[in-house]
N, C-alpha and C. Protein backbone atom coordinates (compact mmCIF):
# COMPACT_ATOMS: atom_id res chain seq x y z
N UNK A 1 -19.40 21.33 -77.84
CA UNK A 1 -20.40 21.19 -78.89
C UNK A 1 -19.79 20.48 -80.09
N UNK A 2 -20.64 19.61 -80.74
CA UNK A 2 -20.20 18.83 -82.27
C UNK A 2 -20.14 19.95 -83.54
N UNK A 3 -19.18 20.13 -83.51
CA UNK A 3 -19.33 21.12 -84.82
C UNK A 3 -20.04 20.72 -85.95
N UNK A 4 -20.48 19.07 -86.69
CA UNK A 4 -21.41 19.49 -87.27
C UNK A 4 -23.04 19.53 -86.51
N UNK A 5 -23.44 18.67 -85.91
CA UNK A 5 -24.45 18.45 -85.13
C UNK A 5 -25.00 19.81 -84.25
N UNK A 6 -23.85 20.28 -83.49
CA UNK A 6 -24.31 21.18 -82.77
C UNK A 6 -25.06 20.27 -80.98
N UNK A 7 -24.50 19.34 -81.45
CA UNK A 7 -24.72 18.75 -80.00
C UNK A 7 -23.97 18.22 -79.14
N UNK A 8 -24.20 18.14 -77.56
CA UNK A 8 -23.24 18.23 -76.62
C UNK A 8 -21.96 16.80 -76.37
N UNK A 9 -20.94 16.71 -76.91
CA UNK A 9 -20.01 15.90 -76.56
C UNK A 9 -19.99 15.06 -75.28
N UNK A 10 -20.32 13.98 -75.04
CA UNK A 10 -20.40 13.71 -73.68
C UNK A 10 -19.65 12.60 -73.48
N UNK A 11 -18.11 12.89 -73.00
CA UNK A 11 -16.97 12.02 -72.62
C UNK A 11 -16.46 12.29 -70.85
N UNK A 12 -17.09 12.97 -70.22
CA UNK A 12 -16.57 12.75 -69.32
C UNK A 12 -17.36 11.61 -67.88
N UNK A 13 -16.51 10.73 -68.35
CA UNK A 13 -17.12 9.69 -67.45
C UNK A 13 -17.25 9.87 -66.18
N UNK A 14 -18.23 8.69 -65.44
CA UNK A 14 -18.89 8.66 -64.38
C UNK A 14 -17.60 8.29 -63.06
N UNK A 15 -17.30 8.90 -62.21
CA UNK A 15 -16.43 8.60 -61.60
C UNK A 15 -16.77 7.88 -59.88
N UNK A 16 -16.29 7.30 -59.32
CA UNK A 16 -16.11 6.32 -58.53
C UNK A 16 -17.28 7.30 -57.03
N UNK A 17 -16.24 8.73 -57.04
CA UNK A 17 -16.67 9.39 -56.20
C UNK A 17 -18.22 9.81 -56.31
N UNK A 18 -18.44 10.27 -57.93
CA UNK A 18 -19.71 10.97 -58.12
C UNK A 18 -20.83 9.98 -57.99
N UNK A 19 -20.54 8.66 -58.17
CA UNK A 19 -21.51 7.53 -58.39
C UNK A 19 -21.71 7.47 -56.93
N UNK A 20 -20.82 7.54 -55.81
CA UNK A 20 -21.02 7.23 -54.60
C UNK A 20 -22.32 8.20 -53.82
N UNK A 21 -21.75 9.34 -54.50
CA UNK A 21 -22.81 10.32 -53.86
C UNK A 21 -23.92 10.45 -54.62
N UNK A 22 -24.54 9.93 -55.64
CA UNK A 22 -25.29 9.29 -56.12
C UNK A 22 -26.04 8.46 -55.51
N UNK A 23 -25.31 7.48 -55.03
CA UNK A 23 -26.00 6.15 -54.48
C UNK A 23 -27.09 7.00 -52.87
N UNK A 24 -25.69 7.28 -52.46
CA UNK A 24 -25.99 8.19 -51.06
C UNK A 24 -27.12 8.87 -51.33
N UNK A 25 -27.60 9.74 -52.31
CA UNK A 25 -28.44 10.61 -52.41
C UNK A 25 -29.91 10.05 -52.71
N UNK A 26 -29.36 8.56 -53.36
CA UNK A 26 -30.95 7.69 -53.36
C UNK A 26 -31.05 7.16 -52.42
N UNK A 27 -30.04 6.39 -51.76
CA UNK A 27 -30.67 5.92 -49.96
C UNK A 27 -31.09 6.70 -49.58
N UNK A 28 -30.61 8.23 -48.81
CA UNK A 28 -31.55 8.97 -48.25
C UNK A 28 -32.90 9.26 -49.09
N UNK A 29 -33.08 9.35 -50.44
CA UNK A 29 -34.42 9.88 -50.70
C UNK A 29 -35.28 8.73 -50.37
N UNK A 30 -34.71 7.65 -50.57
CA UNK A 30 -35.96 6.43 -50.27
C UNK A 30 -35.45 5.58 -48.75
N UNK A 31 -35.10 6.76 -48.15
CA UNK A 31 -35.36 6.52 -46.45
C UNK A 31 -34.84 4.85 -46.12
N UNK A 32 -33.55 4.44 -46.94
CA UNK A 32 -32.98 2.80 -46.68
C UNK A 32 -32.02 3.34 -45.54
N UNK A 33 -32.27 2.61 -44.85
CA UNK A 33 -31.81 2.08 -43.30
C UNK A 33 -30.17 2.26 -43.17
N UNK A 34 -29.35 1.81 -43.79
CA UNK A 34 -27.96 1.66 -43.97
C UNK A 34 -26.99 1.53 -45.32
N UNK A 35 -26.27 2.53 -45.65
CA UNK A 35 -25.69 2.38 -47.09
C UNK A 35 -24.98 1.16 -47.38
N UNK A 36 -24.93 0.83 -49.07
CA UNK A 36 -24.39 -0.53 -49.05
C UNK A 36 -22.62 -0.55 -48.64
N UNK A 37 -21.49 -1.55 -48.46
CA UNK A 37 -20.69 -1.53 -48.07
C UNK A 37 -19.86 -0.98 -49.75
N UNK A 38 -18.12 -0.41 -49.34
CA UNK A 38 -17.82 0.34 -50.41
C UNK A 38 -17.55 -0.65 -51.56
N UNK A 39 -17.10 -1.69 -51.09
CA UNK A 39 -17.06 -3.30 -52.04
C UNK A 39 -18.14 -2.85 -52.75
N UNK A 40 -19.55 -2.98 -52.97
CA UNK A 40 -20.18 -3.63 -53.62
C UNK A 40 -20.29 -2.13 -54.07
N UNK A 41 -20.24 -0.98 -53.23
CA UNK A 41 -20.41 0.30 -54.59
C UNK A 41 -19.31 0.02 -55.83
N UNK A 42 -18.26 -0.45 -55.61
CA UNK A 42 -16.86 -0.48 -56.72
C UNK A 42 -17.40 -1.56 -57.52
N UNK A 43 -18.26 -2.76 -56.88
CA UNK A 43 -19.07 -3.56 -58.26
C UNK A 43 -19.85 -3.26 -58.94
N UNK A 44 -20.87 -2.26 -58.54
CA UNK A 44 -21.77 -1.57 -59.04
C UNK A 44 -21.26 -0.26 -60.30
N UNK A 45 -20.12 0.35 -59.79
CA UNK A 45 -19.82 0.90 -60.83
C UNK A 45 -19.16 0.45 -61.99
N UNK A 46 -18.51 -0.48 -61.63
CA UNK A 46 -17.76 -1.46 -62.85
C UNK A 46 -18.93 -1.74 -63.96
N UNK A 47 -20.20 -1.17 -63.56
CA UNK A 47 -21.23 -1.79 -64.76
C UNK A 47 -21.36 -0.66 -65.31
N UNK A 48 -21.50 0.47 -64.66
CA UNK A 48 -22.19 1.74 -64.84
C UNK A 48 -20.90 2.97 -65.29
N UNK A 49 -19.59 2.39 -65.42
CA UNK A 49 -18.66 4.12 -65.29
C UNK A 49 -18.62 4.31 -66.91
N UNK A 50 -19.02 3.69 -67.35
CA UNK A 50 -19.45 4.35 -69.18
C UNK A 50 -20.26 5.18 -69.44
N UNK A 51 -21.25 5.48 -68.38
CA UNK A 51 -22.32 6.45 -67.99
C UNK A 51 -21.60 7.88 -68.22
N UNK A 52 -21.66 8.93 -68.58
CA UNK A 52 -21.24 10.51 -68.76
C UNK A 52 -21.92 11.01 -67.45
N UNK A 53 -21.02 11.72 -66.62
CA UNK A 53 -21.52 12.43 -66.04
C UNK A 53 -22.68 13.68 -66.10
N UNK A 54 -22.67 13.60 -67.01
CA UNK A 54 -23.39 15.13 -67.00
C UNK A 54 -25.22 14.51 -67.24
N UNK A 55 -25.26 13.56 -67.83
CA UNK A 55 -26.59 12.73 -67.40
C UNK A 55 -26.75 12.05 -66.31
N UNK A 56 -26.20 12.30 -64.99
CA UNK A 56 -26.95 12.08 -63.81
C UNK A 56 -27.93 12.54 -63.23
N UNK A 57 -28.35 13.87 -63.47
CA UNK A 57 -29.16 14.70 -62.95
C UNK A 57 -30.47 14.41 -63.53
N UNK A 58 -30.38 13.73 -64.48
CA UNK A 58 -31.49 12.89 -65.14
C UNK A 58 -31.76 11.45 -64.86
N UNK A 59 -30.72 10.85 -65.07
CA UNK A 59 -30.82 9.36 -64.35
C UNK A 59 -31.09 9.51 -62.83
N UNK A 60 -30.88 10.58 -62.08
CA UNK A 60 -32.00 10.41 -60.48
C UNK A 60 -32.79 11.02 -59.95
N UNK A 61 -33.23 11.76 -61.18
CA UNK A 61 -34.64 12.01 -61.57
C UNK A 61 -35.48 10.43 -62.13
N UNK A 62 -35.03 10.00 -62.53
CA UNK A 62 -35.57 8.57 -63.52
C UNK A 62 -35.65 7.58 -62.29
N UNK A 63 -34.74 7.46 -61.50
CA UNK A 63 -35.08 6.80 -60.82
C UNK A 63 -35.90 7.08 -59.39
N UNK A 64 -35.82 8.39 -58.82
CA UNK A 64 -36.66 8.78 -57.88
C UNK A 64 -38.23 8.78 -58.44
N UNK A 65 -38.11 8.67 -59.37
CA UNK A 65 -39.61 9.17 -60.13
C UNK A 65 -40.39 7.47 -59.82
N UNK A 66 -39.30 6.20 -59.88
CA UNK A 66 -40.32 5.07 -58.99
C UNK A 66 -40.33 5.12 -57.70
N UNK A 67 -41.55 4.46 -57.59
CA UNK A 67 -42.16 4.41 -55.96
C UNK A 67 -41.42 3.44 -54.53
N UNK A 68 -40.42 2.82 -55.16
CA UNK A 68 -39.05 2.13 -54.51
C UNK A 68 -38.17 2.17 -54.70
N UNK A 69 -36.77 2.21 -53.74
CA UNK A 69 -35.40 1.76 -54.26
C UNK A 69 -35.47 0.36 -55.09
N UNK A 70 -35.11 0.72 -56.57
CA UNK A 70 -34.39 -0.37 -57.16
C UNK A 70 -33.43 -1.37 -56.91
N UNK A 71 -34.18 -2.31 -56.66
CA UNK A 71 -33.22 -3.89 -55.91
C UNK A 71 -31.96 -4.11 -56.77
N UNK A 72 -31.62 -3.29 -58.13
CA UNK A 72 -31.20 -3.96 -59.05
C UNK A 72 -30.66 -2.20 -59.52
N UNK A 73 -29.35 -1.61 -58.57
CA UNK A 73 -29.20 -0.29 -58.51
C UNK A 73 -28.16 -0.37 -60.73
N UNK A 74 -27.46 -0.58 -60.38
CA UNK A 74 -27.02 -0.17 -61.96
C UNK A 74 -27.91 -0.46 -62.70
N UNK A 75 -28.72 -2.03 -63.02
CA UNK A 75 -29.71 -1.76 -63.91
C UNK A 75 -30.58 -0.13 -64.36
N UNK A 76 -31.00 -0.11 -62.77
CA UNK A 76 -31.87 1.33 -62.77
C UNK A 76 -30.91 2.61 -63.78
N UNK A 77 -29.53 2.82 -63.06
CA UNK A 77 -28.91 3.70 -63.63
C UNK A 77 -28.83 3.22 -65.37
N UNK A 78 -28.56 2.16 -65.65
CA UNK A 78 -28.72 1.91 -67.07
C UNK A 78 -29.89 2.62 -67.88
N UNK A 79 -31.23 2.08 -67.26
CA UNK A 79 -32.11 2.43 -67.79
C UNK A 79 -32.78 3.72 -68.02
N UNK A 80 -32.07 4.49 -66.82
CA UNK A 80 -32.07 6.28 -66.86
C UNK A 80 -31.15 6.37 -67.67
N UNK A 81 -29.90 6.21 -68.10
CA UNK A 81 -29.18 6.67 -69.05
C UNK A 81 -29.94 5.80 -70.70
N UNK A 82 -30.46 5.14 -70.30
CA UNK A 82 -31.21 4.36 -72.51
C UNK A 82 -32.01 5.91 -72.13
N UNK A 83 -33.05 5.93 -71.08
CA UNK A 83 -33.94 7.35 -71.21
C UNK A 83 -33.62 8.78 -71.42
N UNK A 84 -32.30 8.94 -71.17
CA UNK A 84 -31.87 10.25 -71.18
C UNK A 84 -31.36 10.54 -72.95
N UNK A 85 -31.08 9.24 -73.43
CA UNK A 85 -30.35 9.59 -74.48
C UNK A 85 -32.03 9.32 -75.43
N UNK A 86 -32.52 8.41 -75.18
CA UNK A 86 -34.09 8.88 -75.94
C UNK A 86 -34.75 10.33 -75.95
N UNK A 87 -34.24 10.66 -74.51
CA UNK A 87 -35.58 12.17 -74.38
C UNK A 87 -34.02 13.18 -75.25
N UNK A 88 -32.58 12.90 -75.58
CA UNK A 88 -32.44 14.27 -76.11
C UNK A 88 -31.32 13.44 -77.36
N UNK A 89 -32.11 12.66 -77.89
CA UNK A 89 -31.40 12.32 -79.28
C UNK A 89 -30.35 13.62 -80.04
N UNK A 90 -30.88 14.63 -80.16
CA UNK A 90 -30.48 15.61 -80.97
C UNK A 90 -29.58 16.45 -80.42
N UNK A 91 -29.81 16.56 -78.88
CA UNK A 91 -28.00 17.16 -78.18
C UNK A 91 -27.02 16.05 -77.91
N UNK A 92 -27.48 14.75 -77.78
CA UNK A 92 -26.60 14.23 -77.29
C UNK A 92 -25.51 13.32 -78.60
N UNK A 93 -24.38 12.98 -78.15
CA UNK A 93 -23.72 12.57 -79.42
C UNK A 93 -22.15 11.82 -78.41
N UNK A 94 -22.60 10.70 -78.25
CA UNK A 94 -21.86 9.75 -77.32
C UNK A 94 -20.19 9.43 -78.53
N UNK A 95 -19.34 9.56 -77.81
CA UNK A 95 -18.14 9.50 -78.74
C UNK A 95 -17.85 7.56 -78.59
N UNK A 96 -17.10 7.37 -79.77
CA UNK A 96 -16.75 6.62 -79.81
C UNK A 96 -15.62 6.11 -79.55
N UNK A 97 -15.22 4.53 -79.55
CA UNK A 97 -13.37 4.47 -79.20
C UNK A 97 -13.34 3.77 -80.52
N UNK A 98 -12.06 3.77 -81.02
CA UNK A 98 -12.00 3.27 -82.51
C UNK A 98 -11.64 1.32 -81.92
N UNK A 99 -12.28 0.85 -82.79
CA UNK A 99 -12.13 -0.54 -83.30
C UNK A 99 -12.57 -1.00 -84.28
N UNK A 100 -11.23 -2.02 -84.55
CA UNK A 100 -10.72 -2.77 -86.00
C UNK A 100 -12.31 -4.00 -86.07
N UNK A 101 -12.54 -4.45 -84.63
CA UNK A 101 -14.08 -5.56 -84.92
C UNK A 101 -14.86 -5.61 -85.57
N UNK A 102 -15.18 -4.02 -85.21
CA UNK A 102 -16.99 -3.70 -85.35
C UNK A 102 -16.95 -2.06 -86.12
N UNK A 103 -15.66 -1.33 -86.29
CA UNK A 103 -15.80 -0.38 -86.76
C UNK A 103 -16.38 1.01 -85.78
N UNK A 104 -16.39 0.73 -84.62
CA UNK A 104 -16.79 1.52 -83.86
C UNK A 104 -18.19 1.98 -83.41
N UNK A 105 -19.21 0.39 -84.03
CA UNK A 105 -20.76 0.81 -83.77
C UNK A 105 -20.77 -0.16 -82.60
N UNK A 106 -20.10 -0.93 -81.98
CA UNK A 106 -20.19 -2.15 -81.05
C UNK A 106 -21.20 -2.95 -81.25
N UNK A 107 -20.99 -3.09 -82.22
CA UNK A 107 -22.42 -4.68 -83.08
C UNK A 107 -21.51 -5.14 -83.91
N UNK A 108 -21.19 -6.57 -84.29
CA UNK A 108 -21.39 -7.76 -85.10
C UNK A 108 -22.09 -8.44 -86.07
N UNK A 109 -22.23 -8.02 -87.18
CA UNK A 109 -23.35 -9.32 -88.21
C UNK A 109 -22.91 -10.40 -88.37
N UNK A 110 -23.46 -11.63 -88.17
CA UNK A 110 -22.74 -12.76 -88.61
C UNK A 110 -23.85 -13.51 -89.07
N UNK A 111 -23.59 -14.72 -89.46
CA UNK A 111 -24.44 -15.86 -89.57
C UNK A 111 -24.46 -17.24 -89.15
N UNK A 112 -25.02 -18.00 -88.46
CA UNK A 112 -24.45 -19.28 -88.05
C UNK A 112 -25.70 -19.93 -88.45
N UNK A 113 -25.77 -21.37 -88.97
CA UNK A 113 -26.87 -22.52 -89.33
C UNK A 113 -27.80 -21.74 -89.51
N UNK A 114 -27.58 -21.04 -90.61
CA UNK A 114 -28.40 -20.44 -91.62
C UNK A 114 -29.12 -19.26 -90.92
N UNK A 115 -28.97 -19.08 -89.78
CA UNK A 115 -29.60 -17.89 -88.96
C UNK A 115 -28.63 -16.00 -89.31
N UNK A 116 -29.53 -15.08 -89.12
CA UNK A 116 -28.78 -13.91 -88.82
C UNK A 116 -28.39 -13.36 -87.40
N UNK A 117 -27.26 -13.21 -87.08
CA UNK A 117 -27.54 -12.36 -85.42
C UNK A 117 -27.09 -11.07 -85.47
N UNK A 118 -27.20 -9.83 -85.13
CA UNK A 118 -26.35 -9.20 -84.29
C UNK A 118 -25.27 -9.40 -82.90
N UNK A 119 -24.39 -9.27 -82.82
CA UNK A 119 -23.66 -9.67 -81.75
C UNK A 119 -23.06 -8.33 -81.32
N UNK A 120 -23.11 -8.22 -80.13
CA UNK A 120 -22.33 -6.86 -79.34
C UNK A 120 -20.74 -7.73 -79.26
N UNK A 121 -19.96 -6.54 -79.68
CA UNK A 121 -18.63 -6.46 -79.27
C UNK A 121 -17.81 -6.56 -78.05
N UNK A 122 -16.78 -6.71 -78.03
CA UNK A 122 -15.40 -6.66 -76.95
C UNK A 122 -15.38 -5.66 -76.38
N UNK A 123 -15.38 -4.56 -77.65
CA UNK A 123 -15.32 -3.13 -77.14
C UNK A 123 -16.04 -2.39 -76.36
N UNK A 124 -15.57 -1.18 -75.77
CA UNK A 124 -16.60 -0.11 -75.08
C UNK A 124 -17.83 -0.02 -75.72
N UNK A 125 -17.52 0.73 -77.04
CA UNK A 125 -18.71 0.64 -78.11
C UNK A 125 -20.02 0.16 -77.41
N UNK A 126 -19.79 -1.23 -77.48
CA UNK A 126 -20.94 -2.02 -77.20
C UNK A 126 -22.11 -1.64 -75.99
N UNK A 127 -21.22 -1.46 -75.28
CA UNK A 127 -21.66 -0.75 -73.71
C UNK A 127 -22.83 -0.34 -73.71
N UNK A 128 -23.33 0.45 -74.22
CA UNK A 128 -24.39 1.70 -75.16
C UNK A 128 -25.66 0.46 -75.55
N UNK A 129 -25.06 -0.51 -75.81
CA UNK A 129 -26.53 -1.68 -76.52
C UNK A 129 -26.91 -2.52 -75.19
N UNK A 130 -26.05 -2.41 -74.23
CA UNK A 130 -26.39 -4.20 -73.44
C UNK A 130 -26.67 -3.37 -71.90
N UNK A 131 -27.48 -4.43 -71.68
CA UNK A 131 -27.44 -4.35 -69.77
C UNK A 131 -27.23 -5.47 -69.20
N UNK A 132 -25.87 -5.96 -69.61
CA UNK A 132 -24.70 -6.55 -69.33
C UNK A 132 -25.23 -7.78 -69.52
N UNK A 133 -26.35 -8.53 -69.80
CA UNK A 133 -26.76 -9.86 -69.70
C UNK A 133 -26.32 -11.01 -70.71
N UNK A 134 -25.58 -10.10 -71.99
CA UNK A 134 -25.23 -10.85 -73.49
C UNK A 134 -23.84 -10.66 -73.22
N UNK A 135 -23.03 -11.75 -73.42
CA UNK A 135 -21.29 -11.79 -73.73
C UNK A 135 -21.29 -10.83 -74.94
N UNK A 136 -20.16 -9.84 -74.88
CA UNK A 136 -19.28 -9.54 -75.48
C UNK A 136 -18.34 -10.22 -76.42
N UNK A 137 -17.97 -10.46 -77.13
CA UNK A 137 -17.05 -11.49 -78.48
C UNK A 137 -16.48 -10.49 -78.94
N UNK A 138 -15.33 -10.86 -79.53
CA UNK A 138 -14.41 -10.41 -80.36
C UNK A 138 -14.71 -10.96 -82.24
N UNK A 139 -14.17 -10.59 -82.88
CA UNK A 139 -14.48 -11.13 -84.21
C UNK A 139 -13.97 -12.36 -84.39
N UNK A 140 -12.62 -12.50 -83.63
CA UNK A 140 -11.70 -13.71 -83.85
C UNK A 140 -12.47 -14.55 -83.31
N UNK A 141 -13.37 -13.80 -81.62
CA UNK A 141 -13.90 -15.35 -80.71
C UNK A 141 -15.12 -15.58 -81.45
N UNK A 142 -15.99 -15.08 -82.35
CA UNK A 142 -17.26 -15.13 -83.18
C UNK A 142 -16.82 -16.43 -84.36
N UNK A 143 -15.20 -15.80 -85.29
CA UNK A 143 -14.96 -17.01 -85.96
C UNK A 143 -14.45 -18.21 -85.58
N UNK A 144 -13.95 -18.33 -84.55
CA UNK A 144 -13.23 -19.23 -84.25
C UNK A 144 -14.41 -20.44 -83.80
N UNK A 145 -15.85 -19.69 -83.10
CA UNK A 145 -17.24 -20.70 -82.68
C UNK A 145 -18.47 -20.92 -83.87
N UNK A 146 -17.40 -20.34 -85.20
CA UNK A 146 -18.29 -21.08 -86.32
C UNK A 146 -19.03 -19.80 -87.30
N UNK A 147 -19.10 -18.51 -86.45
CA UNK A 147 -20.00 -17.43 -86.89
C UNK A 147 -19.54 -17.24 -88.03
N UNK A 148 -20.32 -17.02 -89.71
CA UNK A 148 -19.51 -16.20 -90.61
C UNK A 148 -20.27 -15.03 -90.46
N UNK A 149 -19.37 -14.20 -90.52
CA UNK A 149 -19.15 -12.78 -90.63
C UNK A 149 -19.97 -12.19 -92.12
N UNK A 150 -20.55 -11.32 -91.96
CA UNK A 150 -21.73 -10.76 -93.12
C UNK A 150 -20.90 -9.09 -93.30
N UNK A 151 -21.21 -8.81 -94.24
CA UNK A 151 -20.90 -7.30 -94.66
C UNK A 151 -21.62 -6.45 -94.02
N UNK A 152 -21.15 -5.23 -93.24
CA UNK A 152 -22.05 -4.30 -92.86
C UNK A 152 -22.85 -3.83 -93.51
N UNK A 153 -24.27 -3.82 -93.08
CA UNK A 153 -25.34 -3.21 -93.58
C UNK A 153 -25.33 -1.83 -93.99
N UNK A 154 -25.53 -1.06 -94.78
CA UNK A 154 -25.73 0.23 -95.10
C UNK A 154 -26.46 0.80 -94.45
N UNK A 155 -25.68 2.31 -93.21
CA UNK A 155 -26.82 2.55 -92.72
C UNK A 155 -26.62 4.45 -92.68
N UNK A 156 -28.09 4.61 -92.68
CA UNK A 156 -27.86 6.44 -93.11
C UNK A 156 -27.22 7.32 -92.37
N UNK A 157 -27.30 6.77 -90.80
CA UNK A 157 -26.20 7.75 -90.36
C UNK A 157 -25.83 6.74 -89.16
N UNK A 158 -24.80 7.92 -87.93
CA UNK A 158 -24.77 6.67 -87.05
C UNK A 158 -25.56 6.33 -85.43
N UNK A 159 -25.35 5.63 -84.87
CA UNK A 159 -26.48 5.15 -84.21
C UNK A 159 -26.02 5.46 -82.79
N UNK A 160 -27.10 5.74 -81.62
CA UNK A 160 -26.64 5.51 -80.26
C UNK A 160 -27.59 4.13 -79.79
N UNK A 161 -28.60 3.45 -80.29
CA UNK A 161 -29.05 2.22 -79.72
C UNK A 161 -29.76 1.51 -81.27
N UNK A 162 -29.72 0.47 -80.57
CA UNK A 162 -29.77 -1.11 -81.37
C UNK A 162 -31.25 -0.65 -82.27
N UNK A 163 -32.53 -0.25 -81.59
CA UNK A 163 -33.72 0.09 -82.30
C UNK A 163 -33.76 0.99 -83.00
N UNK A 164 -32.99 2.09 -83.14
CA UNK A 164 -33.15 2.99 -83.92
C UNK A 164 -31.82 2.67 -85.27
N UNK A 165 -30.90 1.84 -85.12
CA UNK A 165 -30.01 1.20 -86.22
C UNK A 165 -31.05 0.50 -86.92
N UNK A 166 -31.65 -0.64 -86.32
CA UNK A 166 -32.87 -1.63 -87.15
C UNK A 166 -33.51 -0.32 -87.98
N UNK A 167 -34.23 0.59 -87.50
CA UNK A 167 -34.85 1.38 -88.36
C UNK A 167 -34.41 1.62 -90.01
N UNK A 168 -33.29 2.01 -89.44
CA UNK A 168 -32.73 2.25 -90.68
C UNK A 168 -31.35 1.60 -91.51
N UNK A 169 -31.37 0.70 -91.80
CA UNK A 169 -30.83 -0.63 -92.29
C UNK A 169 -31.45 0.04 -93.69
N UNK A 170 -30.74 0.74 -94.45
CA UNK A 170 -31.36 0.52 -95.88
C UNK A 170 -31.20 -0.87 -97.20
N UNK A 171 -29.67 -1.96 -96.39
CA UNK A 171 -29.98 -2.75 -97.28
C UNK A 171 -30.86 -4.45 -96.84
N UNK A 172 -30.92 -5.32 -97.85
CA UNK A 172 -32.12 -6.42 -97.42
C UNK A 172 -31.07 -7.16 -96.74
N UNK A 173 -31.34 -7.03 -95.52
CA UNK A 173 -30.33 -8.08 -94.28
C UNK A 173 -31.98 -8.66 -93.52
N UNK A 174 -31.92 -10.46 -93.53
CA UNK A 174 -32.85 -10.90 -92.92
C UNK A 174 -32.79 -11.16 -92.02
N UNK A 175 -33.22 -10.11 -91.01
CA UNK A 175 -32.83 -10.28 -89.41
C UNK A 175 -34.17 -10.60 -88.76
């Protein structure tokens, strides 16, 4: 438990074995013919082992709850874990790893030709915002392709996803 929060710490990651029997447990529920080979389970988790174990039992609920196996298996697990941490904002409290980039929220402000972006980080951090489709940057690889770097926004507390940070941005950043 978070001693101030009072909500559940969740660091123990998703492991190679538990993801397997995972997978196993959605082929058989959606009656697929032959499991995938162990190669492509060890690619599949390389997306997904940032996942906490202890939200699986929810992520295959989330995903049994559609009417097909997901062609697109970590996506799915992604998207049960954005849902798990929506349905329990208030127990859950994802730890962080410290970095000098981003300060440990795995976002970036910068500015390039007069535009604002957010940019996800190098770091783990980031993990938590993306379903893997946006590069990762470092601050150095952001300045070095022109980005200037903006002051962190003031924000009231801290964040587990990108929409609920926008919320609360208390200072005027034109994003």
């Amino acid at each position: 438990m978070h001693p101030k929060t009072g909500g559940e710490i969740l660091h123990k990651m998703l492991t190679l074995e538990n993801f397997k029997m995972a997978v196993n447990e959605l082929y058989f529920y959606f009656r697929m013919q032959s499991m995938p080979p162990d190669e492509v389970i060890k690619l599949w988790h390389k997306d997904i082992q940032h996942i906490p174990s202890p939200a699986m039992d929810h992520i295959l609920k989330f995903i049994k709850d559609k009417d097909n196996m997901p062609r697109n298996l970590p996506k799915a697990f992604k998207a049960g874990w954005f849902d798990f941490i929506k349905n329990n904002q208030k127990q859950v409290i994802v730890e962080r790893e410290p970095c000098n980039d981003c300060g440990g929220d795995g976002l970036h402000y910068v500015r390039v030709f007069g535009y604002n972006y957010v940019q996800p980080c190098h770091c783990i951090n980031s993990k938590r915002h993306l379903d893997g489709s946006i590069r990762r940057m470092s601050r150095r690889q952001l300045e070095d392709a022109g980005f200037e770097y903006m002051p962190l926004p003031t924000l009231k507390r801290r964040h587990d996803n990108v929409e609920q940070m926008a919320e609360d941005i208390t200072d005027e950043v034109p994003f």
